[in-house]
C-alpha atoms as a PDB file:
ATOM      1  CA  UNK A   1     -10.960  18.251  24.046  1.00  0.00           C
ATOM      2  CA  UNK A   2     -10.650  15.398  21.202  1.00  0.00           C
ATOM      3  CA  UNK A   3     -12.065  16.609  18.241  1.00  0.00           C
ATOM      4  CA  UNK A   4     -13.422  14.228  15.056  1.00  0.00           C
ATOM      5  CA  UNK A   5     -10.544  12.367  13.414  1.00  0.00           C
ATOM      6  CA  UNK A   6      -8.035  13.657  15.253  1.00  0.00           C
ATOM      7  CA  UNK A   7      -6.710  10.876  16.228  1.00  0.00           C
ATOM      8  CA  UNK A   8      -3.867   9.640  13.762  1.00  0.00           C
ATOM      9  CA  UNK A   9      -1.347   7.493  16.621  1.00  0.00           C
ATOM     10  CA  UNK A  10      -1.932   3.388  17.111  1.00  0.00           C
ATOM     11  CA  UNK A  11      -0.448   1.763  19.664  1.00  0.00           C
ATOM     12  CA  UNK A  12       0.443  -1.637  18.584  1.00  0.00           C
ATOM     13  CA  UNK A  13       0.979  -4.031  20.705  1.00  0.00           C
ATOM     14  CA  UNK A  14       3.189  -7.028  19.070  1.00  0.00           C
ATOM     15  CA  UNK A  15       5.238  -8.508  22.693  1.00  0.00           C
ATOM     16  CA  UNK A  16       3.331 -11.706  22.600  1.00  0.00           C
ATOM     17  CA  UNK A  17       4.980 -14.649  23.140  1.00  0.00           C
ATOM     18  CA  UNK A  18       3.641 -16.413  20.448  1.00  0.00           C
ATOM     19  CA  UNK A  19       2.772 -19.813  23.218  1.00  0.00           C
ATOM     20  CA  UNK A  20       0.004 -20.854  20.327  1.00  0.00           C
ATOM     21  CA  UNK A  21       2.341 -20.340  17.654  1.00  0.00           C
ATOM     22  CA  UNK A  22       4.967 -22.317  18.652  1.00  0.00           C
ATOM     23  CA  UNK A  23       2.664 -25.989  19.427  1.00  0.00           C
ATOM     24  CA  UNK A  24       2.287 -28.436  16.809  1.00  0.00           C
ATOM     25  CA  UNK A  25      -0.901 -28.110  14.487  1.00  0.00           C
ATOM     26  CA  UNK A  26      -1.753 -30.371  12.520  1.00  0.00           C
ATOM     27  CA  UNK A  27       0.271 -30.814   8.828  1.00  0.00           C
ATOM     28  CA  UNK A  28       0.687 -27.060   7.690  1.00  0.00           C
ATOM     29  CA  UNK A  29       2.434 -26.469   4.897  1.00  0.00           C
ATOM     30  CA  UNK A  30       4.998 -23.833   5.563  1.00  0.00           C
ATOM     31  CA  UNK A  31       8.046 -22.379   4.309  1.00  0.00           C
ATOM     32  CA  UNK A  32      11.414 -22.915   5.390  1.00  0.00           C
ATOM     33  CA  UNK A  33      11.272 -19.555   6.840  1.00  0.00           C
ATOM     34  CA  UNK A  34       7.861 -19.633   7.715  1.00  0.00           C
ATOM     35  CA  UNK A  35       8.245 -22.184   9.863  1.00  0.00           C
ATOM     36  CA  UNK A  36      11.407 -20.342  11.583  1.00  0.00           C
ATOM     37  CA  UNK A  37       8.861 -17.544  12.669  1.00  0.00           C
ATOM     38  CA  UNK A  38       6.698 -19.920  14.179  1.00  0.00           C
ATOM     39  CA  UNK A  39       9.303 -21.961  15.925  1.00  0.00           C
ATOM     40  CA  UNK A  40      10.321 -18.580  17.234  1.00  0.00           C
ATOM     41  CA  UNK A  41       6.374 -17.579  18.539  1.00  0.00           C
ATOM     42  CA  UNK A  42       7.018 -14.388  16.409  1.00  0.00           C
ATOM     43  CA  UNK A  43       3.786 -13.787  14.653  1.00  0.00           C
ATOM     44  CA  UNK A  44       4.141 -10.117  13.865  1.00  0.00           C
ATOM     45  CA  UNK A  45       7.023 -10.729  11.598  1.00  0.00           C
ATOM     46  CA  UNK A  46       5.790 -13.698   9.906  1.00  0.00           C
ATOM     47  CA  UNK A  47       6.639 -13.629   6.126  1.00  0.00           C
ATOM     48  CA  UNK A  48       3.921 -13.278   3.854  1.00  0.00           C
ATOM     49  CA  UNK A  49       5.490 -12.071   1.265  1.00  0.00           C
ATOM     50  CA  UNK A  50       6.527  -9.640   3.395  1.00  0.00           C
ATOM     51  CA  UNK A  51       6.583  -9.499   7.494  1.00  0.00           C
ATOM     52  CA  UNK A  52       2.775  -9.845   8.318  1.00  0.00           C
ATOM     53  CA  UNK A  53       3.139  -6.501  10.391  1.00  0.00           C
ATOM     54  CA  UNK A  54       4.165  -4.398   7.313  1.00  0.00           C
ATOM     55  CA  UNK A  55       0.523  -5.298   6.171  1.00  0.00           C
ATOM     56  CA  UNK A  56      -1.016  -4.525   9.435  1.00  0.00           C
ATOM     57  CA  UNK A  57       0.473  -1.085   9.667  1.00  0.00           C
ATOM     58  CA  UNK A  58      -0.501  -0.398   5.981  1.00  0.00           C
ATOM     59  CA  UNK A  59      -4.202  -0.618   6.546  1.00  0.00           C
ATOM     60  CA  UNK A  60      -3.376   1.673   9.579  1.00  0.00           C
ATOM     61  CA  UNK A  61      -2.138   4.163   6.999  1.00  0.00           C
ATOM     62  CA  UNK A  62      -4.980   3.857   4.978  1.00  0.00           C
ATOM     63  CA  UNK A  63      -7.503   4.149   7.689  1.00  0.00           C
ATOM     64  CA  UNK A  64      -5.811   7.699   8.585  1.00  0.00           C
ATOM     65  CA  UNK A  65      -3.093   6.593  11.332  1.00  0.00           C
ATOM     66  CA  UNK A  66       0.144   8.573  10.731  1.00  0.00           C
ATOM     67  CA  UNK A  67       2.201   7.625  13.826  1.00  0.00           C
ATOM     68  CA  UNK A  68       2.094   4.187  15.558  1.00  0.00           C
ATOM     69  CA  UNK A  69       4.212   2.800  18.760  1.00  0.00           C
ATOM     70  CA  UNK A  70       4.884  -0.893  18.109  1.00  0.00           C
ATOM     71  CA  UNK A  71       5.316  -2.172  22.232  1.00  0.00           C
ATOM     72  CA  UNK A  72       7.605  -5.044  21.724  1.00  0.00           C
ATOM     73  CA  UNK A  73       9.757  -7.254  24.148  1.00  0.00           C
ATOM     74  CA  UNK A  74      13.398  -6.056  25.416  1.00  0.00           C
ATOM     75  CA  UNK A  75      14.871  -9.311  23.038  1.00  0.00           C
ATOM     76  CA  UNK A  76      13.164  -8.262  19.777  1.00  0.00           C
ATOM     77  CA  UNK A  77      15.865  -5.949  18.522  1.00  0.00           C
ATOM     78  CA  UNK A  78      15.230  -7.663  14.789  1.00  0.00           C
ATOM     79  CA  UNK A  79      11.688  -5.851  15.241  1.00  0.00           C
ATOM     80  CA  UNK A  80      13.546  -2.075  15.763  1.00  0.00           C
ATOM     81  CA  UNK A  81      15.899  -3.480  13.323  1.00  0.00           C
ATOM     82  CA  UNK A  82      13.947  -3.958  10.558  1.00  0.00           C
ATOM     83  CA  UNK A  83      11.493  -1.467  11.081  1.00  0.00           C
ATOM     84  CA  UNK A  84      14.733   1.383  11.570  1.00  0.00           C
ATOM     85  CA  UNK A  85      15.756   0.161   8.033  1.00  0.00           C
ATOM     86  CA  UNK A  86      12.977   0.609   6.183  1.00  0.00           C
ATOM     87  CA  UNK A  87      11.761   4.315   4.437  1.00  0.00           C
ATOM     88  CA  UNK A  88       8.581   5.308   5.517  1.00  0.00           C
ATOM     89  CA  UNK A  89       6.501   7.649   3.878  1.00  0.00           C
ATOM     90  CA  UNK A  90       3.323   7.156   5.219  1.00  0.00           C
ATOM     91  CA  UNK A  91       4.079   6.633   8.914  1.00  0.00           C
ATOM     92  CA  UNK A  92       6.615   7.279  11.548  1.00  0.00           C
ATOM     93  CA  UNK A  93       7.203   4.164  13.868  1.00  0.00           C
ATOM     94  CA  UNK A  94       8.300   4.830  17.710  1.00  0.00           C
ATOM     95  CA  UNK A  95       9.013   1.817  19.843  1.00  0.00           C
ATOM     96  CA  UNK A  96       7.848   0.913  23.425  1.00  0.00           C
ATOM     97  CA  UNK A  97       9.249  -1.803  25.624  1.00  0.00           C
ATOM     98  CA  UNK A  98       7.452  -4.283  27.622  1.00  0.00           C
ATOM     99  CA  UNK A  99       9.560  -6.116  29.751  1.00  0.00           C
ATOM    100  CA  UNK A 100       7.772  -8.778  31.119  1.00  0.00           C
ATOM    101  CA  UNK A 101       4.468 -10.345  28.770  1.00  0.00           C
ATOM    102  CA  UNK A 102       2.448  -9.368  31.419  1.00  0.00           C
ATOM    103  CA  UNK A 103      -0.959  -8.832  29.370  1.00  0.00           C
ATOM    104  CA  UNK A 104      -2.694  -6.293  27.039  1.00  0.00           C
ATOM    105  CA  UNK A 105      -3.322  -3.382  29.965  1.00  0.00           C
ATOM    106  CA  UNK A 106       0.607  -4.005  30.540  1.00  0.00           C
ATOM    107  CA  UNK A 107       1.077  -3.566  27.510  1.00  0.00           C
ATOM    108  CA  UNK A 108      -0.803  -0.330  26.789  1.00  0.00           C
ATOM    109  CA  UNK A 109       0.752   1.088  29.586  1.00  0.00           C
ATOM    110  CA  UNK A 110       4.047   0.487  28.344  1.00  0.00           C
ATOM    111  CA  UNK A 111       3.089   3.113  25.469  1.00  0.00           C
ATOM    112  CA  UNK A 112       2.148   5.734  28.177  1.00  0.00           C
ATOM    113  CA  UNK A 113       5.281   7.821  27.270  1.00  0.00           C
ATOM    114  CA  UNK A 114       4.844   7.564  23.441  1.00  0.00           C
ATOM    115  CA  UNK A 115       1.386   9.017  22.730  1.00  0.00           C
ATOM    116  CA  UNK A 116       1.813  11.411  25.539  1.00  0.00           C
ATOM    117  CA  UNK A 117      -2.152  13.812  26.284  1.00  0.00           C
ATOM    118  CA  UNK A 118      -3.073  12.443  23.059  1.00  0.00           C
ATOM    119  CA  UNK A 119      -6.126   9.980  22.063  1.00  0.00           C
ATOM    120  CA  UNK A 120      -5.318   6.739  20.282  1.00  0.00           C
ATOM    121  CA  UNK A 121      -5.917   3.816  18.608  1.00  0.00           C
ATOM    122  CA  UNK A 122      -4.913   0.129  20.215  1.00  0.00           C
ATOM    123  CA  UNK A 123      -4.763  -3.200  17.995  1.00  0.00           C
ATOM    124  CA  UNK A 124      -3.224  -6.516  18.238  1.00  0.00           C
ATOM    125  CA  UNK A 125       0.092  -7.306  16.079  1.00  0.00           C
ATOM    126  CA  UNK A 126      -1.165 -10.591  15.459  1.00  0.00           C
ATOM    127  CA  UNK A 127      -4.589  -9.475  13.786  1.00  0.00           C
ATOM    128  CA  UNK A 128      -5.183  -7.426  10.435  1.00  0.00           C
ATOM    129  CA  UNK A 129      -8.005  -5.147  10.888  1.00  0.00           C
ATOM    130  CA  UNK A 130      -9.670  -3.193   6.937  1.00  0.00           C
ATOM    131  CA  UNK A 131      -8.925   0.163   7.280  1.00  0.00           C
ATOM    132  CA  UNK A 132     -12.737   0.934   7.080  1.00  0.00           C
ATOM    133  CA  UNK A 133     -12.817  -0.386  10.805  1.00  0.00           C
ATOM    134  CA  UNK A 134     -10.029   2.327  11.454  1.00  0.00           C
ATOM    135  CA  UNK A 135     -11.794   4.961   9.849  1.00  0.00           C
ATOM    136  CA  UNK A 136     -15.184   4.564  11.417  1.00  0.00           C
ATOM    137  CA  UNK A 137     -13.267   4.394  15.052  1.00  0.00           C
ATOM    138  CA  UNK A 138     -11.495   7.561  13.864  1.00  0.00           C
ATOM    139  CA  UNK A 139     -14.992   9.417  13.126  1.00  0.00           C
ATOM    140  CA  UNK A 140     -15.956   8.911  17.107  1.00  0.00           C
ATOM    141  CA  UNK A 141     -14.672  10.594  19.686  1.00  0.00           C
ATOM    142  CA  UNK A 142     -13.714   9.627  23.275  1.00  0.00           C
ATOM    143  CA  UNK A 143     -13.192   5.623  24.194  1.00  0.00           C
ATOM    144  CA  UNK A 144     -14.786   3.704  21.814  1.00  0.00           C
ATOM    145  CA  UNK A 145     -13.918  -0.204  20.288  1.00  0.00           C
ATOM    146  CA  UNK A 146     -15.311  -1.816  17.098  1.00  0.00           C
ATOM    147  CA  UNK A 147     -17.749  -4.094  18.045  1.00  0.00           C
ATOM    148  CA  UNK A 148     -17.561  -7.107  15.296  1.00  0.00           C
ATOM    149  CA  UNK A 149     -20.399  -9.077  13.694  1.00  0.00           C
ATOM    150  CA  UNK A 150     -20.233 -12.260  14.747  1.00  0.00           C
ATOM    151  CA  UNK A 151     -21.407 -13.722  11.612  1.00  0.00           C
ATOM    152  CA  UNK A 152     -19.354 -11.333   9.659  1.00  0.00           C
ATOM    153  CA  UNK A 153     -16.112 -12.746  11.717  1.00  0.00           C
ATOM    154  CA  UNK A 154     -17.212 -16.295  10.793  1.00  0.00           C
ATOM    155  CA  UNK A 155     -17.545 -16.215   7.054  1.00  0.00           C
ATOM    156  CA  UNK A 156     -15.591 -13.131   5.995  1.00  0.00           C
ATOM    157  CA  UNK A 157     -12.469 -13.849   8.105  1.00  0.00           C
ATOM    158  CA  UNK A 158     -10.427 -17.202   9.582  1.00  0.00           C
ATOM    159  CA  UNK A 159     -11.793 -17.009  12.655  1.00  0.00           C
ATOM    160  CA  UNK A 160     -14.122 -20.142  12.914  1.00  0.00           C
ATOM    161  CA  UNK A 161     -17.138 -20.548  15.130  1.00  0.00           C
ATOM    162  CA  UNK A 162     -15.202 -22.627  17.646  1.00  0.00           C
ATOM    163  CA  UNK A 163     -12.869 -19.987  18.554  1.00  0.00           C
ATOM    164  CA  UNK A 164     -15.185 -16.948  18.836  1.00  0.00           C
ATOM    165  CA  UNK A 165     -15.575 -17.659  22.746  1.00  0.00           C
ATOM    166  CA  UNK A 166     -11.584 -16.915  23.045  1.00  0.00           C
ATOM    167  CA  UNK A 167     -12.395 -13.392  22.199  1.00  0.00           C
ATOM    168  CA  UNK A 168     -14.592 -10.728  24.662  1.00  0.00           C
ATOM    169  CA  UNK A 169     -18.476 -10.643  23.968  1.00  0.00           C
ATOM    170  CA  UNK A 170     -19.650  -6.998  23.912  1.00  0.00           C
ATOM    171  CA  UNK A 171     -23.057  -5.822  25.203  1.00  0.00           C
ATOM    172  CA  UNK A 172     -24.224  -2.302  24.172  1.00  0.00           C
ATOM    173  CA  UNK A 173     -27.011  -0.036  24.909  1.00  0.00           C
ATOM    174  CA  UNK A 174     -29.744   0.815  22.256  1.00  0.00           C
ATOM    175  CA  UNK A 175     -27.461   4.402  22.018  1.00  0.00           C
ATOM    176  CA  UNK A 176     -24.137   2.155  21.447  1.00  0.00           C
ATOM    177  CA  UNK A 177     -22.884   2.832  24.749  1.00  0.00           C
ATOM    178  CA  UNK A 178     -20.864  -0.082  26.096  1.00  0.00           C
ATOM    179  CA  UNK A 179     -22.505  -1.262  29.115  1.00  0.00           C
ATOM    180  CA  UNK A 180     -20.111  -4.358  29.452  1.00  0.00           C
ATOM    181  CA  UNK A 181     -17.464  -6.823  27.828  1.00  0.00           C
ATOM    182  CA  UNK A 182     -17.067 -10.369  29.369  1.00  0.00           C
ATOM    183  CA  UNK A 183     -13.628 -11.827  27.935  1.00  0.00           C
ATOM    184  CA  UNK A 184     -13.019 -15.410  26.800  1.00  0.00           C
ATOM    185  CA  UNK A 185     -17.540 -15.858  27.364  1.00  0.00           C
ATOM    186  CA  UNK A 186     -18.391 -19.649  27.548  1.00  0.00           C
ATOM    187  CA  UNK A 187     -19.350 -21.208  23.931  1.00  0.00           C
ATOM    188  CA  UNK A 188     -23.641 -21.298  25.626  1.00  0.00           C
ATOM    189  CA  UNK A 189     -23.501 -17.619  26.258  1.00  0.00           C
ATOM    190  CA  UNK A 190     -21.768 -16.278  22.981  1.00  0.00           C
ATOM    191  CA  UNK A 191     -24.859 -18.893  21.501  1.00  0.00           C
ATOM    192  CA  UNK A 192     -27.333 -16.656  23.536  1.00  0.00           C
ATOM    193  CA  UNK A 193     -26.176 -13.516  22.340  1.00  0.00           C
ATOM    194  CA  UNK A 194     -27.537 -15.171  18.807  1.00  0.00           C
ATOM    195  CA  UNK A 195     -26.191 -14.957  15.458  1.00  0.00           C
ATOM    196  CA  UNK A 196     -24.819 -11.398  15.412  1.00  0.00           C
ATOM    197  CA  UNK A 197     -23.462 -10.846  19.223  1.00  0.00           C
ATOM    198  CA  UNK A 198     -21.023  -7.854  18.849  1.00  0.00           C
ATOM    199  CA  UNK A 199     -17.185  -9.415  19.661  1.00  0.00           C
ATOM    200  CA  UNK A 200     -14.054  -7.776  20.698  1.00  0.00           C
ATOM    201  CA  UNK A 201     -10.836  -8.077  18.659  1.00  0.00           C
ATOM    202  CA  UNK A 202      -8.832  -5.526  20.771  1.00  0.00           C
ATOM    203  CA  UNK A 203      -9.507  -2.749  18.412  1.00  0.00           C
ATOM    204  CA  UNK A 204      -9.687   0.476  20.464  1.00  0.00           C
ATOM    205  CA  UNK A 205      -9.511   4.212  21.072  1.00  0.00           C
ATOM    206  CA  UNK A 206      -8.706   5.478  24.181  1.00  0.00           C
ATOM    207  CA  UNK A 207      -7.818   8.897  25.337  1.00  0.00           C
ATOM    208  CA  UNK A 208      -5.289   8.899  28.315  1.00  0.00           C
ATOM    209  CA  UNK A 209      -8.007   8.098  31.042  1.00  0.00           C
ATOM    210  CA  UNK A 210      -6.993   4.944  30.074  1.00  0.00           C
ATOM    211  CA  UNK A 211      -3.659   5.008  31.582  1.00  0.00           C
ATOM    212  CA  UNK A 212      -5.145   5.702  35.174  1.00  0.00           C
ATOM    213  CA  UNK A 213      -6.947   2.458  34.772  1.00  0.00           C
ATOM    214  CA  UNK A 214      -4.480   0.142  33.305  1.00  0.00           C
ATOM    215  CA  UNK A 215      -2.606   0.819  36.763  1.00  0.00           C
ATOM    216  CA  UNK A 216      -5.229   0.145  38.730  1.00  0.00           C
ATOM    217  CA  UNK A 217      -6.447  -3.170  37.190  1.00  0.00           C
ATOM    218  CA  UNK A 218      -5.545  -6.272  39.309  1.00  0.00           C
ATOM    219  CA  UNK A 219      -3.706 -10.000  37.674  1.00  0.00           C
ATOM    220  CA  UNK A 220      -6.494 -11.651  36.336  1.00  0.00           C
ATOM    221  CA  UNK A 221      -7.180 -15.715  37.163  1.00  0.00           C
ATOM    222  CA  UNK A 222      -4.316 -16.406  34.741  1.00  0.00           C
ATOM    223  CA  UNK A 223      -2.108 -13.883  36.298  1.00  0.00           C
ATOM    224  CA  UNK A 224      -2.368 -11.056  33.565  1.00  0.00           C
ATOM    225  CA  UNK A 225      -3.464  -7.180  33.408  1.00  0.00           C
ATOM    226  CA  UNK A 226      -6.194  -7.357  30.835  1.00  0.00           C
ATOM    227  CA  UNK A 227      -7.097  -4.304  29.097  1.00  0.00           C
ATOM    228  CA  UNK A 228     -11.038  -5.560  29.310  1.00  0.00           C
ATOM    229  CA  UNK A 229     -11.062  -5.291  32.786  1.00  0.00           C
ATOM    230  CA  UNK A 230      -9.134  -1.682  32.167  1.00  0.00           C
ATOM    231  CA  UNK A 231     -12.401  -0.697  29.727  1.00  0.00           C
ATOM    232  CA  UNK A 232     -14.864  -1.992  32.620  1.00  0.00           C
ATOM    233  CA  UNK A 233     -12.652   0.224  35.327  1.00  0.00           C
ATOM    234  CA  UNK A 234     -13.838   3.540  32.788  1.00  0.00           C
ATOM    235  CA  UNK A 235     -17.064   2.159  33.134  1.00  0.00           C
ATOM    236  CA  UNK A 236     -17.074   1.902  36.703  1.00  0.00           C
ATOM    237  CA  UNK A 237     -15.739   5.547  36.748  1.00  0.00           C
ATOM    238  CA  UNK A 238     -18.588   6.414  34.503  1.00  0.00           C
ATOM    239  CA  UNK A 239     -16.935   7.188  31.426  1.00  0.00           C
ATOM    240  CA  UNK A 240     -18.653   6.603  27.891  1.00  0.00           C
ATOM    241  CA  UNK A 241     -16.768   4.016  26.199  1.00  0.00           C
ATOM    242  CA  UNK A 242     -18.736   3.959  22.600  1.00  0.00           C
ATOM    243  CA  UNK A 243     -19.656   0.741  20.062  1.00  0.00           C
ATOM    244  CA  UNK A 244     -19.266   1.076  16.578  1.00  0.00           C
ATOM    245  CA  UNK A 245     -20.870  -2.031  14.867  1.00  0.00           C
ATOM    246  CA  UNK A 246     -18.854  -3.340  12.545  1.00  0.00           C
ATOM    247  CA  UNK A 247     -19.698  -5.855   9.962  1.00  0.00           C
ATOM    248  CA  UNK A 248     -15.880  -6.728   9.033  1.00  0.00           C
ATOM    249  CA  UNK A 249     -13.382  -9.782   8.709  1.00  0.00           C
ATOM    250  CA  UNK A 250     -10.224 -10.066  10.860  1.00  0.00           C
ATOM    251  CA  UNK A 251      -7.409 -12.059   9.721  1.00  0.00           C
ATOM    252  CA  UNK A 252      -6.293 -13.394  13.055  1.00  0.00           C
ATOM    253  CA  UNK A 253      -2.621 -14.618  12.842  1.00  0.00           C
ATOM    254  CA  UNK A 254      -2.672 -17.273  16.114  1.00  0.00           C
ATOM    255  CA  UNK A 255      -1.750 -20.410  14.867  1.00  0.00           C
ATOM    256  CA  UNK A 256       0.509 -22.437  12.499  1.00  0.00           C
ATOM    257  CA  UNK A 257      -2.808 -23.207  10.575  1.00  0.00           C
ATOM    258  CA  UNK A 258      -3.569 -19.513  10.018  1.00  0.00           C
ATOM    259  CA  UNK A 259      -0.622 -19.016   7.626  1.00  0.00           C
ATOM    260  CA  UNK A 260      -1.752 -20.448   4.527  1.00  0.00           C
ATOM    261  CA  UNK A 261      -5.796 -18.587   5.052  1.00  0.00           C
ATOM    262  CA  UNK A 262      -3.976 -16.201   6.148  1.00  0.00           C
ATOM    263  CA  UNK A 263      -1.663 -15.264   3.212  1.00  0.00           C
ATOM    264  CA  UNK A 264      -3.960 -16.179   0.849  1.00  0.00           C
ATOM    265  CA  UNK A 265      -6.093 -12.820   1.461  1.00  0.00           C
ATOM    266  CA  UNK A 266      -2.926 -10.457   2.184  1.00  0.00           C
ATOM    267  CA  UNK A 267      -0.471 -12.059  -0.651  1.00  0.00           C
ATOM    268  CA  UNK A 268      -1.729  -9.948  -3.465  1.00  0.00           C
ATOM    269  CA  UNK A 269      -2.611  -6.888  -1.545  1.00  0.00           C
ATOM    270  CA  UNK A 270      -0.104  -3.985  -1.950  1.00  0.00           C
ATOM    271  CA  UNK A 271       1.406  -2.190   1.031  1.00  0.00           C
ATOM    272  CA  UNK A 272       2.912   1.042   1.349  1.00  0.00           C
ATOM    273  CA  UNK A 273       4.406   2.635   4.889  1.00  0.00           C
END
């Protein structure tokens, strides 16, 4: 049985392809190198200061996470590379391999090996979550994702109020029991949901039930294995996936136009693996 905070091992997943990324957006002012990473759709590893991922898995640390599985693509040996050249004190990094960018459930399940009969944490390698978020996830136990503050997400973070319908809209019961998660809603129903509709930014724990139903989801319409429609499979099996309300920023890391926001926040923070 999972017991209070013991979960300490995020799975990270950090294979996307970076389509976003790559396009033209408008006249950002980028570094030489900067501007390499997003040529190359490799968001993790953009440089701010140091590779945007180094200050994704230091808020891990601080939330309590001791061992994370990055799930990266067979090409991104620089990832292993970089990470197998660094001394860690604070965490120990494993590495899973996605083959094909087949979605997020694809991607957990790549990770099945790694964490083993253990509970976990999931995030995206693109977005910086406060280790607050982390902790209060940690302090459940079972399934559970961070349900965000829509208004929160709007003027804490860089995600503006256009692009909060590419994200999953999370209903709850009174008790904070998920009762359902619609991904990518329409602009009119996140507007219905009102100012502080609870939103999804792929921040998770799981215990290995989760496996079971990331093979069993089907290719969604744009021929991917979502890991919303793997949470809605629990539900379906009648397992308690919990909400935690979370009034919180998240530095999303999508776009060429993100960088400068985006480094702005994490340039002076201090990070420690």
């Amino acid at each position: 049985m999972s017991t209070v905070n013991d979960l300490t091992t995020a799975v990270v997943m950090a294979r996307g392809l970076g389509t976003r990324m790559r396009r033209t957006d408008g006249d950002v002012d980028l570094t030489a190198a900067q501007a390499e990473a997003a040529d190359s759709g490799t968001k993790a590893m953009m440089p701010i200061g140091r590779p945007f991922l180094d200050h994704v898995l230091s808020a891990l640390a601080d939330g309590g996470i001791t061992d994370v599985c990055l799930v990266i693509g067979p090409h991104q040996e620089a990832v292993r590379d970089y990470y197998g050249s660094l001394e860690l004190h604070r965490i120990s990094i494993a590495f899973a391999v996605q083959e094909e960018a087949l979605g997020t459930a694809h991607a957990v399940l790549a990770a099945e090996k790694v964490t083993g009969d253990r509970r976990f944490l999931v995030v995206n390698g693109d977005n910086y979550y406060e280790a607050d978020v982390i902790k209060a996830l940690r302090a459940v136990t079972g399934n559970a994702l961070a349900g965000y503050d829509k208004t929160a997400l709007i003027e804490r973070g860089n995600i503006g109020a256009d692009r909060i319908s590419g994200f999953a809209l999370v209903d709850a019961s009174p008790d904070h029991l998920l009762v359902d998660i619609l991904e990518k809603p329409s602009p009119d129903i996140v507007a219905a949901h009102g100012d502080h509709a609870m939103i999804s930014m792929n921040c998770f724990t799981f215990t290995p039930r989760i496996y079971d139903a990331c093979r069993a989801v089907g290719p969604s319409p744009r021929g991917e294995y979502e890991i919303v429609d793997a949470v809605r499979l629990l539900l379906a099996a009648h397992e308690d996936v919990r909400v935690v309300p979370v009034a919180s920023p998240v530095l999303d890391l999508s776009r060429r136009s993100d960088v400068p926001g985006v480094e702005a926040v994490l340039r002076g923070r201090p990070v420690y693996l």
